[in-house]
N, C-alpha and C. Protein backbone atom coordinates (compact mmCIF):
# COMPACT_ATOMS: atom_id res chain seq x y z
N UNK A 1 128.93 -6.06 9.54
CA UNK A 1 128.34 -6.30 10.83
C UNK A 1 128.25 -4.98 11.59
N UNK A 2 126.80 -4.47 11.98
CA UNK A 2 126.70 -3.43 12.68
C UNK A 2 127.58 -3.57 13.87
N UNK A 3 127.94 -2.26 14.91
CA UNK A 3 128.66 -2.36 15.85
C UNK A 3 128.02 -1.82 17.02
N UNK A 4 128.26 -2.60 18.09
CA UNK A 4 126.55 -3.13 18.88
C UNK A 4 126.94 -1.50 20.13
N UNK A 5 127.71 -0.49 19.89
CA UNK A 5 127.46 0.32 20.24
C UNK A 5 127.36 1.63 19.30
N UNK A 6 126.30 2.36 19.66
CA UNK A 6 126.06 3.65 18.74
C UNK A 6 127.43 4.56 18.99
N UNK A 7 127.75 5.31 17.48
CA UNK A 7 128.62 6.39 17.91
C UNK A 7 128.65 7.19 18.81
N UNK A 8 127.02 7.87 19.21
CA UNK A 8 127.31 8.94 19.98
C UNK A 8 127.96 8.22 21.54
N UNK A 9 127.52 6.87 21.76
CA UNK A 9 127.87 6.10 22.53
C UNK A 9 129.63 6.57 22.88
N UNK A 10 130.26 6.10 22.40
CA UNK A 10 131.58 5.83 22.02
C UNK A 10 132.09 7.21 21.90
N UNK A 11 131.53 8.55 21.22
CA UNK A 11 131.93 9.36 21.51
C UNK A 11 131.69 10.40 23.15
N UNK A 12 130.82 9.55 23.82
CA UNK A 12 130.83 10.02 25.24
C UNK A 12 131.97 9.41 26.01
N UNK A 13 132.14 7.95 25.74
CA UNK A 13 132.53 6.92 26.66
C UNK A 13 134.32 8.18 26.65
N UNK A 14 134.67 8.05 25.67
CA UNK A 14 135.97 8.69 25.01
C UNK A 14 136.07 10.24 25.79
N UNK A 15 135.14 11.14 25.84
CA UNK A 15 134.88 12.22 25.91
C UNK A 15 134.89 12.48 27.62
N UNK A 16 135.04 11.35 27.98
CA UNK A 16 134.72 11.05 29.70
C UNK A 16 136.15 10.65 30.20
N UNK A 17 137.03 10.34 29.10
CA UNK A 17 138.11 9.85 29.71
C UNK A 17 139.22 11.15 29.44
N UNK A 18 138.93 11.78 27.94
CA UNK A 18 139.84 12.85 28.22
C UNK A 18 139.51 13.73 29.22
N UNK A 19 138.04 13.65 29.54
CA UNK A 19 138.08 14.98 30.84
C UNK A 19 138.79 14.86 32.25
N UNK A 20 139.28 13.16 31.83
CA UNK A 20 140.37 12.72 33.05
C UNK A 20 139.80 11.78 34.16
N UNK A 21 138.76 11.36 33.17
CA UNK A 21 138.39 10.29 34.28
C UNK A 21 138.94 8.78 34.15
N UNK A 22 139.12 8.36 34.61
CA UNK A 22 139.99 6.67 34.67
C UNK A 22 139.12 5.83 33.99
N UNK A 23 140.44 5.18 33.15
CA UNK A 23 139.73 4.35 31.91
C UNK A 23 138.82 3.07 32.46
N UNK A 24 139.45 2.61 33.73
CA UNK A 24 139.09 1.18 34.36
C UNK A 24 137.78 1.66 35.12
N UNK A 25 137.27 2.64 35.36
CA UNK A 25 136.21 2.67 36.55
C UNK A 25 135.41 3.47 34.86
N UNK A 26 135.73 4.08 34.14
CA UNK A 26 134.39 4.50 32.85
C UNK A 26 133.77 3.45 32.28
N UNK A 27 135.15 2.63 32.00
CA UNK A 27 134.22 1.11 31.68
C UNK A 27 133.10 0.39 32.64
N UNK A 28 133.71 0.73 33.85
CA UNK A 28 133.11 -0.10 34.43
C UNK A 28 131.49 0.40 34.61
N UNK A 29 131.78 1.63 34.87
CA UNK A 29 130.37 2.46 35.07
C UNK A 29 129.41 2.13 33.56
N UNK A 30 130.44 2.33 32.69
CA UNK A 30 129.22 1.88 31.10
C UNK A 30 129.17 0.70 31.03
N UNK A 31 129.58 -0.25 31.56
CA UNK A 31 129.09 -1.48 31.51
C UNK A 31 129.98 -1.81 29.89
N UNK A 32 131.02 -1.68 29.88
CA UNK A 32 131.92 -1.90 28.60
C UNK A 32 133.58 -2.52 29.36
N UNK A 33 133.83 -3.26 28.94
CA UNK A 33 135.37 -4.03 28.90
C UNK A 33 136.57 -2.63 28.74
N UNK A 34 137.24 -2.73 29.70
CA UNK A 34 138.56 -1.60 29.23
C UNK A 34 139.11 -1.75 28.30
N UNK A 35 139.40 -2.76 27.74
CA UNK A 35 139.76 -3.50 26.46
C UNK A 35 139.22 -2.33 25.41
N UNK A 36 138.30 -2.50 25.27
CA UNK A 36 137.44 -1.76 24.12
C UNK A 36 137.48 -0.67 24.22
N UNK A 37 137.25 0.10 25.99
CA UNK A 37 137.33 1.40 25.74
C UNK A 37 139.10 2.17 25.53
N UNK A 38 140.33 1.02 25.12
CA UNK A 38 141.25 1.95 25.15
C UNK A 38 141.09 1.34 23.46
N UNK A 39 141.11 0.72 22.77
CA UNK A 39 140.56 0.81 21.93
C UNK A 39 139.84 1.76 20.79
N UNK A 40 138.84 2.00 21.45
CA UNK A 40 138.05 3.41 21.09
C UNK A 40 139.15 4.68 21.05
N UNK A 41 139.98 5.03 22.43
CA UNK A 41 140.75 5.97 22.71
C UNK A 41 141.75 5.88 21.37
N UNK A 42 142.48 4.59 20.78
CA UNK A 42 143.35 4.51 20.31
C UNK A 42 143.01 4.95 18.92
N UNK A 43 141.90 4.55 18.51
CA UNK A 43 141.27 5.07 17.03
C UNK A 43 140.86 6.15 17.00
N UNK A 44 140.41 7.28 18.12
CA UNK A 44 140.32 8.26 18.76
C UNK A 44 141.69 8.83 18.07
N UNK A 45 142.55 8.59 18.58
CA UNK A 45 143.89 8.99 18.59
C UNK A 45 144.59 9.20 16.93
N UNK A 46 143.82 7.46 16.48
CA UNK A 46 144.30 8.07 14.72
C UNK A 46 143.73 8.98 13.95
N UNK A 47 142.44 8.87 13.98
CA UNK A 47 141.27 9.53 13.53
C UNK A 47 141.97 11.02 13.41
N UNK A 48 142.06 11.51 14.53
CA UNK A 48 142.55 13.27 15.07
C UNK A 48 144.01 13.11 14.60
N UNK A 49 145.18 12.30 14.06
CA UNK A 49 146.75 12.76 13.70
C UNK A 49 147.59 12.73 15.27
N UNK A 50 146.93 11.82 16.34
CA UNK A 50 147.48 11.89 17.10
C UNK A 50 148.47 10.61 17.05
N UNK A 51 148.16 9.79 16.16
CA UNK A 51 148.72 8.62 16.67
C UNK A 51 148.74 7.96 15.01
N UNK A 52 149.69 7.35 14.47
CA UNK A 52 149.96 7.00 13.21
C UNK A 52 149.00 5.66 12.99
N UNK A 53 148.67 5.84 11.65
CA UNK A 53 147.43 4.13 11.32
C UNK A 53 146.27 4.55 10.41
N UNK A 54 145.57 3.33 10.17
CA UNK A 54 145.00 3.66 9.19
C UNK A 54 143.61 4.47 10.46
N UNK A 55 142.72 5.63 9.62
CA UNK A 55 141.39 6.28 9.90
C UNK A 55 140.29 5.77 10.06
N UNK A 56 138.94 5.86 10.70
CA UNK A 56 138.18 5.62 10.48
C UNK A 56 137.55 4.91 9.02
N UNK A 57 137.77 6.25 8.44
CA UNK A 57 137.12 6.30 6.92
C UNK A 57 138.02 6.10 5.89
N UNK A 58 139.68 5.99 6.20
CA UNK A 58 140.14 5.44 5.49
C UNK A 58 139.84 3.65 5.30
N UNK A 59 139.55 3.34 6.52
CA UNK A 59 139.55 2.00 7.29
C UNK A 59 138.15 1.58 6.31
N UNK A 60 137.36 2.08 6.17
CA UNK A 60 135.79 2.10 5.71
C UNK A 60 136.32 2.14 3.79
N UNK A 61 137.12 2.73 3.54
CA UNK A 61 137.26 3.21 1.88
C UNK A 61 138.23 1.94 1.66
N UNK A 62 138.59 1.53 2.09
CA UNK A 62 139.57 0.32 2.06
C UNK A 62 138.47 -0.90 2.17
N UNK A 63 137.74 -1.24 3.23
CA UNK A 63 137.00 -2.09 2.43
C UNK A 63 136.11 -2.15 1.79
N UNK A 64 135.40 -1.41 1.11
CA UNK A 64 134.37 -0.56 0.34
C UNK A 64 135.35 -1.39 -0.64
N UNK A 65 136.53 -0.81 -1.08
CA UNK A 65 137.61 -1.12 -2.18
C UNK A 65 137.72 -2.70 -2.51
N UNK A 66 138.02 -3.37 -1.56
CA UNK A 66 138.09 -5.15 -1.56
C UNK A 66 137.16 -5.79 -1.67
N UNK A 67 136.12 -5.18 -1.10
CA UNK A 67 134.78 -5.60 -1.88
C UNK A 67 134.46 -5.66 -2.93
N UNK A 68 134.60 -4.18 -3.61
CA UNK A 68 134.63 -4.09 -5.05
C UNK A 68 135.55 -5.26 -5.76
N UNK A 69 136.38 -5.45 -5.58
CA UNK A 69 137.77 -5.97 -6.37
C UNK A 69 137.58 -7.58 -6.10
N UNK A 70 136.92 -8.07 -5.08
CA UNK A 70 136.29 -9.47 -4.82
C UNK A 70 135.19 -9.98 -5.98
N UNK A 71 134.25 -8.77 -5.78
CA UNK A 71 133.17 -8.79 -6.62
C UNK A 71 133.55 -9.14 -8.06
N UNK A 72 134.39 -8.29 -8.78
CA UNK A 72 134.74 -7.53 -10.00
C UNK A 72 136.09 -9.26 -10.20
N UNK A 73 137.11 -9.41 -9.84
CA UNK A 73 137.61 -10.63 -9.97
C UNK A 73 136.33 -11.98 -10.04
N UNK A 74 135.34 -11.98 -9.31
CA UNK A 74 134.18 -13.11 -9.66
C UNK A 74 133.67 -12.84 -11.28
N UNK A 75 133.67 -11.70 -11.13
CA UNK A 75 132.45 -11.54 -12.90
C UNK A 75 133.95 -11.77 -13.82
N UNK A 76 135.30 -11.48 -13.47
CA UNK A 76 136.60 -12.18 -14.54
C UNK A 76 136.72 -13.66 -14.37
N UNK A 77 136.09 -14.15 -13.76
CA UNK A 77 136.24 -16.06 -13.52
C UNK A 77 135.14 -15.98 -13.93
N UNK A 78 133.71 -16.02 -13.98
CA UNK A 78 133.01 -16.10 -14.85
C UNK A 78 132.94 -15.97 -16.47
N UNK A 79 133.42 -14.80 -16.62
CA UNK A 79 133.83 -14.24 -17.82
C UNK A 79 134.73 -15.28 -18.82
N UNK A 80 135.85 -15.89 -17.72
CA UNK A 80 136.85 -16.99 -18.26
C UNK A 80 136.56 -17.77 -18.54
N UNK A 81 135.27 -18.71 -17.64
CA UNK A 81 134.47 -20.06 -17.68
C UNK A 81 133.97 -20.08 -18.73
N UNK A 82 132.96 -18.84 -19.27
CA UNK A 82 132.41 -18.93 -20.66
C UNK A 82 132.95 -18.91 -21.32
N UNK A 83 134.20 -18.06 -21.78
CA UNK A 83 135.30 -17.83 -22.93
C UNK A 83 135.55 -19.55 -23.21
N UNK A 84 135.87 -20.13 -22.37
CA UNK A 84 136.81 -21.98 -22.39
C UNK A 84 135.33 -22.50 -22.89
N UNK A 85 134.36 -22.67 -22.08
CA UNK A 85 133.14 -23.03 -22.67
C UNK A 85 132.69 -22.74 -24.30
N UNK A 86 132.91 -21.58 -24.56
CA UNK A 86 132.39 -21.17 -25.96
C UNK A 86 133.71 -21.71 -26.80
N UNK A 87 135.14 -21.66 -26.37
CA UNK A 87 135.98 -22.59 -26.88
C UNK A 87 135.58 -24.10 -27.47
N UNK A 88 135.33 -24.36 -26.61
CA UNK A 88 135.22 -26.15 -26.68
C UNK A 88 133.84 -26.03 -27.65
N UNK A 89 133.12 -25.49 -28.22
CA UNK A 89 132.09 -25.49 -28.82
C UNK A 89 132.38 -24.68 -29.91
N UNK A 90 133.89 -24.30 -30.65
CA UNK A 90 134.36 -23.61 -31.62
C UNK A 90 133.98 -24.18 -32.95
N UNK A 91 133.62 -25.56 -33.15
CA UNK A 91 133.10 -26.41 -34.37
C UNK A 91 131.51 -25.61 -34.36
N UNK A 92 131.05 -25.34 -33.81
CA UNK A 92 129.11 -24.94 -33.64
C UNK A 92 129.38 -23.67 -34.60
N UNK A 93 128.88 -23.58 -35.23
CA UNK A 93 128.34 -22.06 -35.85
C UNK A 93 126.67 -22.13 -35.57
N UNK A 94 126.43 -21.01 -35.08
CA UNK A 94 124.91 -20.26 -34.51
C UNK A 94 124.41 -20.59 -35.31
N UNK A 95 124.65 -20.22 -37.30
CA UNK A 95 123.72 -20.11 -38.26
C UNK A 95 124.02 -21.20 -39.15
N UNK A 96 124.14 -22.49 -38.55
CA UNK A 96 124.21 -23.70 -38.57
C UNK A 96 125.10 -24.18 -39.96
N UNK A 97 126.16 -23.22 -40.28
CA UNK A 97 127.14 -22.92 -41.49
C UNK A 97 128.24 -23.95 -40.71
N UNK A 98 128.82 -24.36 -42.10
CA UNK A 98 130.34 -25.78 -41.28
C UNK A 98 131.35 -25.00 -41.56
N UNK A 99 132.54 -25.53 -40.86
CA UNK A 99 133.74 -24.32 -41.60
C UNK A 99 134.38 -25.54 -42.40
């Protein structure tokens, strides 16, 4: 899900508060929830080693990763379904030979 504000967005909103302007009246002026903008500050904070947690782009490589591994576990349950399937059909020979 895109995120309904642009970076450079978010890197002003942020950029306005370290120059020391008050978190409750920046929001208010951008028309954004303080909520969000300490938020921003706080991932701000991991991003740069200021503040312990997961990164941006660690945050991004992590689910990049579970995706994969969601995906990749579906094609092993598939994979299984046929294996039991081609089981139960172990009497069939292709080249219509009996054992």
């Amino acid at each position: 899900m895109p995120s309904p504000y642009p970076p450079e967005f978010r890197a002003r909103a942020i950029a306005l508060v370290r120059e020391g302007r008050q978190v409750k009246q920046t929001a208010h002026d951008l028309g954004i929830h303080q909520v969000t903008l300490h938020t921003w500050l706080r991932q701000d904070d991991i991003d740069h080693g200021r503040r312990p947690g997961l990164s941006s782009r660690e945050s991004a490589e992590l689910r990049t990763a579970r995706g994969r591994i969601r995906q990749l576990e579906q094609e092993i349950a598939i994979l299984r379904r046929a294996a039991t399937w081609l089981d139960e059909e172990e009497g069939v020979d292709p080249k219509g030979r009996t054992r």
